[in-house]
Protein backbone atom coordinates (compact mmCIF):
# COMPACT_ATOMS: atom_id res chain seq x y z
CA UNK A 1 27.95 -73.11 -195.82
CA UNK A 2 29.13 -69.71 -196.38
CA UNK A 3 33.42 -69.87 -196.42
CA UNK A 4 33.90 -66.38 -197.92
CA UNK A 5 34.23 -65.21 -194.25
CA UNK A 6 36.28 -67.75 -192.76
CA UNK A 7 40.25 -67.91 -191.90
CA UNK A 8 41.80 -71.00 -192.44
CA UNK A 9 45.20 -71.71 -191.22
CA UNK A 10 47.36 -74.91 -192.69
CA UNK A 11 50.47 -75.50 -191.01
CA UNK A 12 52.91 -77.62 -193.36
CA UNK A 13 51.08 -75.80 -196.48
CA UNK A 14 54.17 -76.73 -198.94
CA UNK A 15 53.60 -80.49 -199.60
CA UNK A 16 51.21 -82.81 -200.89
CA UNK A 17 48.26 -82.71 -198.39
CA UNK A 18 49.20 -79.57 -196.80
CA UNK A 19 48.91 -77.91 -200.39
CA UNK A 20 45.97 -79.50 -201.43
CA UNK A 21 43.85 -79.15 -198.20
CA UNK A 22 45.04 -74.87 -198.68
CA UNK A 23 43.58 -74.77 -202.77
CA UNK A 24 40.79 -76.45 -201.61
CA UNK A 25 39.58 -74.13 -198.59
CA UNK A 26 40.80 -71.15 -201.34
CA UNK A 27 38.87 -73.00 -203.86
CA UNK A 28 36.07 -72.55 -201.23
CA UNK A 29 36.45 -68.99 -200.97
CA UNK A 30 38.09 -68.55 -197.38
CA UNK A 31 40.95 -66.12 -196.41
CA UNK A 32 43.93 -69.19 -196.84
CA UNK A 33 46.70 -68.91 -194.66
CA UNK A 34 50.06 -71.41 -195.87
CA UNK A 35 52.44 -72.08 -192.99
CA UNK A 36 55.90 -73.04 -194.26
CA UNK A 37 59.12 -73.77 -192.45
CA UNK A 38 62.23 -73.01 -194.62
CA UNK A 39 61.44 -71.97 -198.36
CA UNK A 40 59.92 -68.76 -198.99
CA UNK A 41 60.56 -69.01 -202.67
CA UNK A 42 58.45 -72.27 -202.69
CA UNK A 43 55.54 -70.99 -200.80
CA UNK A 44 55.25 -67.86 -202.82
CA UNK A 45 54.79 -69.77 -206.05
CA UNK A 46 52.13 -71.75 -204.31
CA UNK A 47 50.53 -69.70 -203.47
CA UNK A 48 50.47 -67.71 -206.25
CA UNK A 49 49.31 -70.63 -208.09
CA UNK A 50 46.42 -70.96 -205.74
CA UNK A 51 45.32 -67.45 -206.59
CA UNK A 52 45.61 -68.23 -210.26
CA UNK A 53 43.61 -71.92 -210.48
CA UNK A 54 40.75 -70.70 -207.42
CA UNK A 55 40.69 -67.13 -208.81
CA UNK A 56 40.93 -66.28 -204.99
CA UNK A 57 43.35 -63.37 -204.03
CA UNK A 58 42.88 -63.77 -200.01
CA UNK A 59 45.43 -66.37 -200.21
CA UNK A 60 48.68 -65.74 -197.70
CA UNK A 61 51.73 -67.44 -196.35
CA UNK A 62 53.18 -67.05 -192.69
CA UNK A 63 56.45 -68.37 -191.85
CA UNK A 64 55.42 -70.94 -189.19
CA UNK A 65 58.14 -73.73 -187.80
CA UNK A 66 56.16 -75.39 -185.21
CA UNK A 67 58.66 -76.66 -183.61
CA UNK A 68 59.48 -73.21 -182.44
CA UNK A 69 57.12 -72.10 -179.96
CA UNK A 70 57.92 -68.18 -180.06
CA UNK A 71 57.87 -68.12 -183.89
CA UNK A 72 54.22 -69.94 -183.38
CA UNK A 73 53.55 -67.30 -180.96
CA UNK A 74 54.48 -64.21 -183.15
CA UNK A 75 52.96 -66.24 -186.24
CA UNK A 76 49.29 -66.47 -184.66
CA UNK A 77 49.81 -62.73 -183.61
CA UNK A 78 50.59 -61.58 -186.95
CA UNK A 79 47.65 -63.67 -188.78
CA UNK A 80 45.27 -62.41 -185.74
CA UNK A 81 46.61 -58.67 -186.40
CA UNK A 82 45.76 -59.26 -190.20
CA UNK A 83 42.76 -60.75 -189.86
CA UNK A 84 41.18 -60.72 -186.44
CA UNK A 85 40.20 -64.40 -186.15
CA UNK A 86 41.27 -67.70 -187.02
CA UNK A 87 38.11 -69.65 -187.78
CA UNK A 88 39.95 -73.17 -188.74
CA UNK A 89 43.14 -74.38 -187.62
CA UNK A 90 44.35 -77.58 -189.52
CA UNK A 91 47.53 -79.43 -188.09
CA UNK A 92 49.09 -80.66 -190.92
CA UNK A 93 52.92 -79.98 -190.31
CA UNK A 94 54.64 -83.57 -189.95
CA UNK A 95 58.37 -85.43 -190.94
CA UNK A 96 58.78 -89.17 -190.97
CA UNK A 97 62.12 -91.40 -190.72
CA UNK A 98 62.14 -94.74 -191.92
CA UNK A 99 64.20 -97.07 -189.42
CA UNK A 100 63.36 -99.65 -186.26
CA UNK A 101 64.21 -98.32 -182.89
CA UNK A 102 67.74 -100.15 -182.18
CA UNK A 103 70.85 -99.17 -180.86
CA UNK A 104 72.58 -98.39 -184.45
CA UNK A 105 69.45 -95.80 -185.15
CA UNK A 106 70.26 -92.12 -183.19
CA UNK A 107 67.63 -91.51 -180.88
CA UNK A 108 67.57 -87.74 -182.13
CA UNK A 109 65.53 -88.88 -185.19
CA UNK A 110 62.71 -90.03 -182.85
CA UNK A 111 63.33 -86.37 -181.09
CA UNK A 112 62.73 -84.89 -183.75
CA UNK A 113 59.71 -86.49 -185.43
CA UNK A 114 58.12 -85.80 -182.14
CA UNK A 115 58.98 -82.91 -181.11
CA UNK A 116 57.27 -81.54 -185.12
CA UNK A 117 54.27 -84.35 -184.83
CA UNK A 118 53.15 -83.83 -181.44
CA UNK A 119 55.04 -80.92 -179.91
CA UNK A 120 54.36 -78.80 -183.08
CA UNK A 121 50.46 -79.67 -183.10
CA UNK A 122 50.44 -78.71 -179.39
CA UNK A 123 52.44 -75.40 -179.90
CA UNK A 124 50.13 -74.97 -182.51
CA UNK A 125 46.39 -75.20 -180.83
CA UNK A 126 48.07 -73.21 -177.52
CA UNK A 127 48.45 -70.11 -180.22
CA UNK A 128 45.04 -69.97 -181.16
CA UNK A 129 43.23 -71.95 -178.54
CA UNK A 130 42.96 -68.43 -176.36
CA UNK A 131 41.03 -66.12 -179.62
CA UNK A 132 38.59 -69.60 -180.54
CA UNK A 133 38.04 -69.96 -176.69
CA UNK A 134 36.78 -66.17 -176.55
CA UNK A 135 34.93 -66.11 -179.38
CA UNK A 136 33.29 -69.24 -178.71
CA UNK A 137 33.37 -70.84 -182.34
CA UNK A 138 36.10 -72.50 -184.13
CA UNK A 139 37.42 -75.96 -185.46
CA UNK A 140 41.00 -77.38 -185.23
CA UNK A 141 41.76 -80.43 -187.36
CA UNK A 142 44.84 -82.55 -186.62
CA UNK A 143 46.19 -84.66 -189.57
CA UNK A 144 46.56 -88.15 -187.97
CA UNK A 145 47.72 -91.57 -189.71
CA UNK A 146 46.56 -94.59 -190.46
CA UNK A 147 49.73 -95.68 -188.50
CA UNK A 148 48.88 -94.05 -185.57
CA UNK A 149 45.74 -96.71 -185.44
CA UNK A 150 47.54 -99.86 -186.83
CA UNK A 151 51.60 -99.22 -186.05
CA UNK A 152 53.55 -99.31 -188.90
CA UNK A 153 57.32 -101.67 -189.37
CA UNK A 154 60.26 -99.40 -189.56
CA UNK A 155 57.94 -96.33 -188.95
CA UNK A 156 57.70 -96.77 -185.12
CA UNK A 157 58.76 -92.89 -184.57
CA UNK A 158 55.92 -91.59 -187.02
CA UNK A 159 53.46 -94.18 -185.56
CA UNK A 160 53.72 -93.65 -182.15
CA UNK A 161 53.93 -89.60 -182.88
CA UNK A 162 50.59 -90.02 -184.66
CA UNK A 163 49.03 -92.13 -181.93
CA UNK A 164 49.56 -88.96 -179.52
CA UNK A 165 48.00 -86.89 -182.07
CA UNK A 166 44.85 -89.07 -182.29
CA UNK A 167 44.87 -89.24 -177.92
CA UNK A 168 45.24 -85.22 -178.02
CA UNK A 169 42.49 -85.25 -180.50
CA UNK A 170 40.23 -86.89 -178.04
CA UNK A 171 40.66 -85.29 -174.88
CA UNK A 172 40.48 -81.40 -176.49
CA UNK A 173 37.71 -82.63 -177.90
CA UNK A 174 36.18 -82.91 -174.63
CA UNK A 175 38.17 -80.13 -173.24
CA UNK A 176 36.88 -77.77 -175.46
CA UNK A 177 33.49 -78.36 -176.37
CA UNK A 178 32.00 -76.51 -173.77
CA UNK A 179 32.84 -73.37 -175.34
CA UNK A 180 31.85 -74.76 -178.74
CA UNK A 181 35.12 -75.00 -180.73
CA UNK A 182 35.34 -78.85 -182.01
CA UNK A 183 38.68 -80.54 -182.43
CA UNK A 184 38.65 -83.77 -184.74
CA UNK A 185 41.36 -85.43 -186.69
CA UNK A 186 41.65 -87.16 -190.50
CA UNK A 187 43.95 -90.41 -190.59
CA UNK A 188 44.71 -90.89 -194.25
CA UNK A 189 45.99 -94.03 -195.44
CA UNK A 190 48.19 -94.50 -198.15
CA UNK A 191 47.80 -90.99 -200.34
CA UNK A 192 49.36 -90.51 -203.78
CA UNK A 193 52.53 -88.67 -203.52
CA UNK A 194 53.65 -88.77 -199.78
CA UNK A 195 56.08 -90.25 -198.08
CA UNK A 196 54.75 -93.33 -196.99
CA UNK A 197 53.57 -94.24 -200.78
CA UNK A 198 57.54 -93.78 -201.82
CA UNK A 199 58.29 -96.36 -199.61
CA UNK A 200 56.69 -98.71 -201.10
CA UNK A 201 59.15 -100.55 -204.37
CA UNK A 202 57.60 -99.88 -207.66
CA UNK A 203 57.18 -103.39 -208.05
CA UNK A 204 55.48 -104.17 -205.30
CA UNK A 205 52.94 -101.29 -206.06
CA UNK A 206 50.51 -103.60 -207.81
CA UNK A 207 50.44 -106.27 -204.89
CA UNK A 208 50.01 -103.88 -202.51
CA UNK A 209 46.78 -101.92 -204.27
CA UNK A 210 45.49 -105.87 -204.15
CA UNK A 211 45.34 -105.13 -200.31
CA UNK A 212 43.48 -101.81 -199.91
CA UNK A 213 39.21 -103.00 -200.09
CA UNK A 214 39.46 -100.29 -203.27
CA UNK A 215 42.14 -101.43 -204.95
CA UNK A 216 43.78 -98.09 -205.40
CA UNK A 217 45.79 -95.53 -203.36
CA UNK A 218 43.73 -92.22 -202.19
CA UNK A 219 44.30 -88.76 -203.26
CA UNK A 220 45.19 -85.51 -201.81
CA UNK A 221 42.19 -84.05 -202.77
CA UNK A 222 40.24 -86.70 -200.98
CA UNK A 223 41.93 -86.15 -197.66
CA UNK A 224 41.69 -82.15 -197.97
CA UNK A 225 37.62 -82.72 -198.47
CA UNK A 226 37.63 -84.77 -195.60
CA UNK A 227 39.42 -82.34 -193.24
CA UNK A 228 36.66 -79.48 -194.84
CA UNK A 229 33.69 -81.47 -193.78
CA UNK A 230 34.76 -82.09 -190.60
CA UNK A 231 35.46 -77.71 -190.33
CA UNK A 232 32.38 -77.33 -191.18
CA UNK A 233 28.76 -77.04 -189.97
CA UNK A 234 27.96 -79.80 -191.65
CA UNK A 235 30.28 -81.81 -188.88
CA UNK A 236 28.84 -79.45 -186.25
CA UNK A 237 27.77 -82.45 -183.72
CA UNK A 238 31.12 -83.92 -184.68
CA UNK A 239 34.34 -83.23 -181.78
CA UNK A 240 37.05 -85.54 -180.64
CA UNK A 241 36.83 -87.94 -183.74
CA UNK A 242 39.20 -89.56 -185.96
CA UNK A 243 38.37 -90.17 -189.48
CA UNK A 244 39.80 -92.75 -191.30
CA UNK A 245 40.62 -92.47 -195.10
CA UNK A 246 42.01 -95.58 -196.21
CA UNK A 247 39.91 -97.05 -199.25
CA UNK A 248 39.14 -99.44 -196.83
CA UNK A 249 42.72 -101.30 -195.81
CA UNK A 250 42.18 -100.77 -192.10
């Protein structure tokens, strides 16, 4: 498949998977867009790196808070102005708070994580659903969770956030396909360097490794090859799917 055409928009470009899913669509050869919230600083060097390992200049940053729908709205606008098109959309923005759901934990956390998790993905797909719709081609790909599928102690917020993103996946999936843009979604497991791979003691590392059927925690690289397959043609009978990439623990 041909990418040197194709725009490719990551929202939550900054960290981890968001980062790695962007220098490996660049690495491709698409025109990368990185959505970041807060630092600009941060997501210049990025992406500036990007353009230095992938040797591909048509690498970009948009300010993007998802959680604000007018600054998704003029974001879209802007990247549509640039470009004309946005071929791939993938949902990647996301926060997590560790902490049950009892009286001594704020309810505003749970606001929060799902007002960005679902609220942002939705805000998201509205801004682009409109141009994909028209031109009749076009993939959105929402980054799930393993948690979303299995519920996860103390992550309750993130896990039931993640559950709506795999139900949304499902139903655009159907909602869409008649004008032949797919929507699918990648549930990684436990991935090197996030958040829910901190949580886990040092210590306890080993034992847990035991666990997962490969003995090993996934990479960011693995997820962001995932979400490219399922973009592509190669996924083009493919729509209202989760993926699961968990080395087997599910």
């Amino acid at each position: 498949m041909d990418w040197t055409e194709k725009v490719v928009v990551v929202t939550g470009a900054s960290k981890s998977i968001g980062k790695s899913i962007s220098a490996h669509f660049a690495d491709l050869g698409s025109k990368v867009v990185l959505g970041y919230r807060s630092s600009r600083d941060e997501i210049e060097q990025i992406v500036q790196e990007i353009k230095e390992t992938t040797g591909n200049s048509h690498v970009t940053f948009e300010k993007l808070d998802v959680t604000d729908r007018e600054i998704v709205k003029d974001a879209f606008q802007n990247i549509l102005d640039r470009h004309g098109k946005v071929d791939v959309l993938v949902n990647n923005a996301g926060i997590s708070y560790g902490g049950a759901l009892i009286p001594s934990n704020p309810l505003e956390k749970w606001e929060e994580i799902v007002d960005t998790n679902i609220m942002g993905t939705i805000n998201c797909i509205h801004a682009v659903s409109l141009p994909m719709l028209m031109q009749q081609s076009g993939s959105i790909v929402n980054i799930a969770s393993l948690s979303g599928l299995i519920g996860v102690e103390r992550l309750s917020a993130y896990s039931a956030s993640k559950a709506g993103v795999i139900g949304l996946t499902r139903s655009l999936g159907k909602e869409y396909a008649p004008f032949n843009v797919r929507v699918n979604a990648v549930a990684p497991g436990y991935i090197e360097d996030t958040g829910m791979v901190d949580r886990i003691p040092e210590n306890q590392m080993s034992e847990f490794k035991k666990k997962i059927a490969m003995k090993r925690l996934g990479s960011a690289k693995e997820v962001a090859e995932t979400v490219s397959f399922l973009a592509s043609e190669k996924a083009g009978y493919i729509t209202g799917q989760t993926l699961v990439v968990d080395g087997g623990l599910m």
